[in-house]
C-alpha atoms as a PDB file:
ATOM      1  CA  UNK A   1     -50.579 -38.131  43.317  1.00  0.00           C
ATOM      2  CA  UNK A   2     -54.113 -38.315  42.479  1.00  0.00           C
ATOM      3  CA  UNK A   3     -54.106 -36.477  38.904  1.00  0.00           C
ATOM      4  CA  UNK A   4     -50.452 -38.825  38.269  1.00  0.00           C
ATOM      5  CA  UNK A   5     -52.831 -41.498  38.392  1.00  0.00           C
ATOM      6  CA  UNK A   6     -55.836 -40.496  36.660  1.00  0.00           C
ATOM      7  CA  UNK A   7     -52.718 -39.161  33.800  1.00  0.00           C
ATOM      8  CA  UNK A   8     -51.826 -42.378  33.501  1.00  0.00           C
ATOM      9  CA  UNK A   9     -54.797 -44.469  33.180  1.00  0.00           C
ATOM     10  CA  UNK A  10     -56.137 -42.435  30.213  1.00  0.00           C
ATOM     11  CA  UNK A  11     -52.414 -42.785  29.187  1.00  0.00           C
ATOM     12  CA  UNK A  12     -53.014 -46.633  29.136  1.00  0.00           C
ATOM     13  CA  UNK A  13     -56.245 -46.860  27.632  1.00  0.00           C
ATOM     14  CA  UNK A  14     -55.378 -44.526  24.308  1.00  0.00           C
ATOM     15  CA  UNK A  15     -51.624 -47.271  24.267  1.00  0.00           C
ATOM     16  CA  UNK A  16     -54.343 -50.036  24.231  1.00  0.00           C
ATOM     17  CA  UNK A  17     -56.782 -48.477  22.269  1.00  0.00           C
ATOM     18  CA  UNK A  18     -57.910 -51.586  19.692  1.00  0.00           C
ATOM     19  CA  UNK A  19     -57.571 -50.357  15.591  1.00  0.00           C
ATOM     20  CA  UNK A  20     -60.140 -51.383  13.291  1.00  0.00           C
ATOM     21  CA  UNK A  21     -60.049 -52.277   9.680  1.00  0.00           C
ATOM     22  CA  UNK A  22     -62.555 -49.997   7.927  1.00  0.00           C
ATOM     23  CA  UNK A  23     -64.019 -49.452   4.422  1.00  0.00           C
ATOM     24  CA  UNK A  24     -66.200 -47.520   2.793  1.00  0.00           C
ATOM     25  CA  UNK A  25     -69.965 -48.222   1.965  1.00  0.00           C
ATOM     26  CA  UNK A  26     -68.677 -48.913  -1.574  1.00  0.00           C
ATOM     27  CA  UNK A  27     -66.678 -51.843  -1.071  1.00  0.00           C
ATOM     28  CA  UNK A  28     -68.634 -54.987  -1.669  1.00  0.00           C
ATOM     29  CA  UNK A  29     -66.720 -57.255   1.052  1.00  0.00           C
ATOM     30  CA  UNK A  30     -66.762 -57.381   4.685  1.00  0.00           C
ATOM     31  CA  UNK A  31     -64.293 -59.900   5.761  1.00  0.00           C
ATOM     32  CA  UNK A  32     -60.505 -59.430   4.369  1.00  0.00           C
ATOM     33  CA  UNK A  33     -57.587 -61.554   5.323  1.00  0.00           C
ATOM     34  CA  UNK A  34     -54.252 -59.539   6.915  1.00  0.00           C
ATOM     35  CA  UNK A  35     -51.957 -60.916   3.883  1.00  0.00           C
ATOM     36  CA  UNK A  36     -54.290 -58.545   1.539  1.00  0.00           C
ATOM     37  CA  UNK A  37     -54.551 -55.753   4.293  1.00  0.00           C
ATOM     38  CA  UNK A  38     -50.361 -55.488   4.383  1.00  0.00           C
ATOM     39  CA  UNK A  39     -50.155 -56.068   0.444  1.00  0.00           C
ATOM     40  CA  UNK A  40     -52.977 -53.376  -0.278  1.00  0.00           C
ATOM     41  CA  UNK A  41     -51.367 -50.830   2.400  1.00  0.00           C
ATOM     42  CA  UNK A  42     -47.554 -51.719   0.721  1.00  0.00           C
ATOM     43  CA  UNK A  43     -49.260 -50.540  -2.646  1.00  0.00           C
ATOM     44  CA  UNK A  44     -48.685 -54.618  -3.966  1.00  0.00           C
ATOM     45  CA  UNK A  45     -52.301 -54.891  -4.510  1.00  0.00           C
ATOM     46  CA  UNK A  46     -54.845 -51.904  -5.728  1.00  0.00           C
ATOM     47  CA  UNK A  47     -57.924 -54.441  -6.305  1.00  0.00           C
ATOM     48  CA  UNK A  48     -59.959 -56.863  -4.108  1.00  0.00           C
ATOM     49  CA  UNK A  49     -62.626 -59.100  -5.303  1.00  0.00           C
ATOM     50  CA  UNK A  50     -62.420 -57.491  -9.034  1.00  0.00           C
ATOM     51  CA  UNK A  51     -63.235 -54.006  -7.111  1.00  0.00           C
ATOM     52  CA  UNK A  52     -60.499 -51.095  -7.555  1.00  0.00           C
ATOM     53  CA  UNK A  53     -59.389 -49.993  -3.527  1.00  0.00           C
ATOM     54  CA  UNK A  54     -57.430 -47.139  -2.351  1.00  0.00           C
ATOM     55  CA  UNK A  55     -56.043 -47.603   0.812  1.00  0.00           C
ATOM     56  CA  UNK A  56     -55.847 -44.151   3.171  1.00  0.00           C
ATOM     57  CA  UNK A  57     -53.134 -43.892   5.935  1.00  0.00           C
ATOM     58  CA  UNK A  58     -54.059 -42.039   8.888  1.00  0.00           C
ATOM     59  CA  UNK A  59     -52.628 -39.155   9.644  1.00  0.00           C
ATOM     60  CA  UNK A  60     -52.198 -39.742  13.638  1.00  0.00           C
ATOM     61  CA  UNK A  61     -48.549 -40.605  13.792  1.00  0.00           C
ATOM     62  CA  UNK A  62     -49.262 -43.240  16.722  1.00  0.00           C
ATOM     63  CA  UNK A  63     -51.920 -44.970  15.198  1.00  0.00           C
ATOM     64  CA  UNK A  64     -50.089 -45.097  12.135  1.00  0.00           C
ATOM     65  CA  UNK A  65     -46.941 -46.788  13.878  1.00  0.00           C
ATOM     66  CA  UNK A  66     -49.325 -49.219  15.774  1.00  0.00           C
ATOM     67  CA  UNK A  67     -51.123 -50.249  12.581  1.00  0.00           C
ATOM     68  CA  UNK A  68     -47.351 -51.105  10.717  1.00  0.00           C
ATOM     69  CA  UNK A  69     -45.983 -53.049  13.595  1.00  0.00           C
ATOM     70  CA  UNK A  70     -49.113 -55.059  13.552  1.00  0.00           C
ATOM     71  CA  UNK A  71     -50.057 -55.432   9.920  1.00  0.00           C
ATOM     72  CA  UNK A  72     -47.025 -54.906   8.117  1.00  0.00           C
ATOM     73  CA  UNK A  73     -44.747 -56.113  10.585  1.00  0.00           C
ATOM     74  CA  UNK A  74     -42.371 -52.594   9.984  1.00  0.00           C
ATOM     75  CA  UNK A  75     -41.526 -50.049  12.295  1.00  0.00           C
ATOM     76  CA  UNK A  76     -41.438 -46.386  11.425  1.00  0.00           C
ATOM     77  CA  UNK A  77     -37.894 -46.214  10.204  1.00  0.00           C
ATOM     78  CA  UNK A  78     -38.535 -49.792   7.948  1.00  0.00           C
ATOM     79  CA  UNK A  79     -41.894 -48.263   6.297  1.00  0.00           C
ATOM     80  CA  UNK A  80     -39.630 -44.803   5.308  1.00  0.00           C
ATOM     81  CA  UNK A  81     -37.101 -46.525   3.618  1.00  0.00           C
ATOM     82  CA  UNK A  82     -39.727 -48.682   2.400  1.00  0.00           C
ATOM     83  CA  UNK A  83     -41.788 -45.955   1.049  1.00  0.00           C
ATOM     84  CA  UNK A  84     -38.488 -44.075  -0.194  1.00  0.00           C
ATOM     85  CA  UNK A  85     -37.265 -46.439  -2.593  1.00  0.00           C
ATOM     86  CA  UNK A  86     -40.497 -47.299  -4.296  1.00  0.00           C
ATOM     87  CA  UNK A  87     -41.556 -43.737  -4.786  1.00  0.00           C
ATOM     88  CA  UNK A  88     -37.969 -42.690  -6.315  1.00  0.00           C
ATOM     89  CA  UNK A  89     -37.914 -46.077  -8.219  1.00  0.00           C
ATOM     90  CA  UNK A  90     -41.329 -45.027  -9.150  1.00  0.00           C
ATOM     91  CA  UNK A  91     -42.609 -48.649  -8.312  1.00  0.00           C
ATOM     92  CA  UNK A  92     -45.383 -47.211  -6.383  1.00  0.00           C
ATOM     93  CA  UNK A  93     -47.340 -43.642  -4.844  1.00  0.00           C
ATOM     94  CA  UNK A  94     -47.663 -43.129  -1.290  1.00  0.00           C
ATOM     95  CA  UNK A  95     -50.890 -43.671   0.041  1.00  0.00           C
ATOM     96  CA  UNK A  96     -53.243 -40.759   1.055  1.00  0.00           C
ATOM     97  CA  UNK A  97     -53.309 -39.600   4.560  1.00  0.00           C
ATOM     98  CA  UNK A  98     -56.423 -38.484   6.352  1.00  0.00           C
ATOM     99  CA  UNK A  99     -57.222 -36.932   9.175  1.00  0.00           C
ATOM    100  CA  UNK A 100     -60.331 -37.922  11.245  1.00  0.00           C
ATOM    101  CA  UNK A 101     -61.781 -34.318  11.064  1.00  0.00           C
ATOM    102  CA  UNK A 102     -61.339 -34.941   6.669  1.00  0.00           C
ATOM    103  CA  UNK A 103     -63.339 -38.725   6.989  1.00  0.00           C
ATOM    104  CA  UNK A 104     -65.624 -38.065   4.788  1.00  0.00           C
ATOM    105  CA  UNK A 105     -62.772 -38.029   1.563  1.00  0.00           C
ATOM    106  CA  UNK A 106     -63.630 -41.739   2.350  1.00  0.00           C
ATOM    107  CA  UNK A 107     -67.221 -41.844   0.585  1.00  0.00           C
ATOM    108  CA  UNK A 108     -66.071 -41.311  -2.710  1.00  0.00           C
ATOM    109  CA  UNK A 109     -64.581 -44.763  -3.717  1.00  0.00           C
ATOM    110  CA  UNK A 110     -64.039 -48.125  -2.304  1.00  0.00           C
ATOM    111  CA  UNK A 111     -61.209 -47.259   0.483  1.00  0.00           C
ATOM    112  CA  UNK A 112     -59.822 -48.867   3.207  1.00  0.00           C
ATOM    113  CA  UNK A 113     -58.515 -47.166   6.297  1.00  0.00           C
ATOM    114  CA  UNK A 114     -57.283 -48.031  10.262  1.00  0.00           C
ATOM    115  CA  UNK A 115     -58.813 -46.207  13.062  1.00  0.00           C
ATOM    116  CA  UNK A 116     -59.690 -46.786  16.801  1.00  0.00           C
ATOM    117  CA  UNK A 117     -62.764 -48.324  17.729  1.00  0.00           C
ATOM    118  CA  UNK A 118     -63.936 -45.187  19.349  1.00  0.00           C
ATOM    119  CA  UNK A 119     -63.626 -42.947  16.237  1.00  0.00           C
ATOM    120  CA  UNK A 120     -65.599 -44.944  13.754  1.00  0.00           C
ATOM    121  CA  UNK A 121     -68.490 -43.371  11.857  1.00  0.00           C
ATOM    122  CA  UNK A 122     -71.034 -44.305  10.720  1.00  0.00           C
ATOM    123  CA  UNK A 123     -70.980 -43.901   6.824  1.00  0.00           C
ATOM    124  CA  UNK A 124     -67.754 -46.256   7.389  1.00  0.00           C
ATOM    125  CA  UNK A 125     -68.385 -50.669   7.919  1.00  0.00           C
ATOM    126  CA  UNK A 126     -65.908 -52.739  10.303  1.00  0.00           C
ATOM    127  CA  UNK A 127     -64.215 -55.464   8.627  1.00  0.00           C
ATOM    128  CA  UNK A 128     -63.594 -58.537   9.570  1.00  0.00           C
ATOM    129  CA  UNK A 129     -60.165 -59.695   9.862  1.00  0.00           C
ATOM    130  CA  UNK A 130     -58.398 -63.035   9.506  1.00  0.00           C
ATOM    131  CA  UNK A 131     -55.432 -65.031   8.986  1.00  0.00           C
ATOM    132  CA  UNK A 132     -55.041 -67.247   5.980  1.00  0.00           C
END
């Protein structure tokens, strides 16, 4: 009984684990509004600000899904149909995916990425987020 509790307390806190906006040291903003986070992360947008910005999906399957229900307001199975028909249309690429052992791809360019609080280093800043 005891370790069915202790299971699912950790179970709750990774569900509620808060994601972060996060870019690298080379972006010159700090504040970004959610419109421009879903149109940068739907490939609708590859600049902010007059700077060029990749946008890197992470590789973590249930962050990922958390991050499109709240950002992009898509599930799974709406962001792969999504992604299908602009890559065979050839509208758009699919973003990179990285892994948090692989952060440090990041450093290279002005990128933007989604991770939990609790895994954010320190070569990457928090962004501020708000609603237009």
């Amino acid at each position: 009984m005891r370790y069915l509790l202790i299971t699912l307390v950790l179970l709750v806190s990774i569900v509620n684990a808060k994601i972060v906006i996060v870019v690298s040291e080379q972006c010159e903003f700090d504040k970004i509004s959610t419109e421009n986070i879903k149109y940068i992360f739907m490939g609708m947008k590859s600049s902010l600000l007059g700077q060029k910005i990749v946008a890197v999906d992470s590789s973590d399957r249930n962050l990922y899904e958390k991050f499109s229900k709240k950002y992009l307001n898509k599930n799974l199975t709406k962001m792969k149909i999504y992604w299908t028909r602009m890559v065979f249309s050839g509208k758009r690429k699919l973003n990179k995916k990285v892994h948090l052992d692989n952060l440090d791809s990041l450093k290279e360019k002005c990128s933007i990425t989604y991770l939990r609080e609790k895994d954010i280093p320190k070569f990457l800043k928090r962004v501020e987020t708000f609603d237009k």
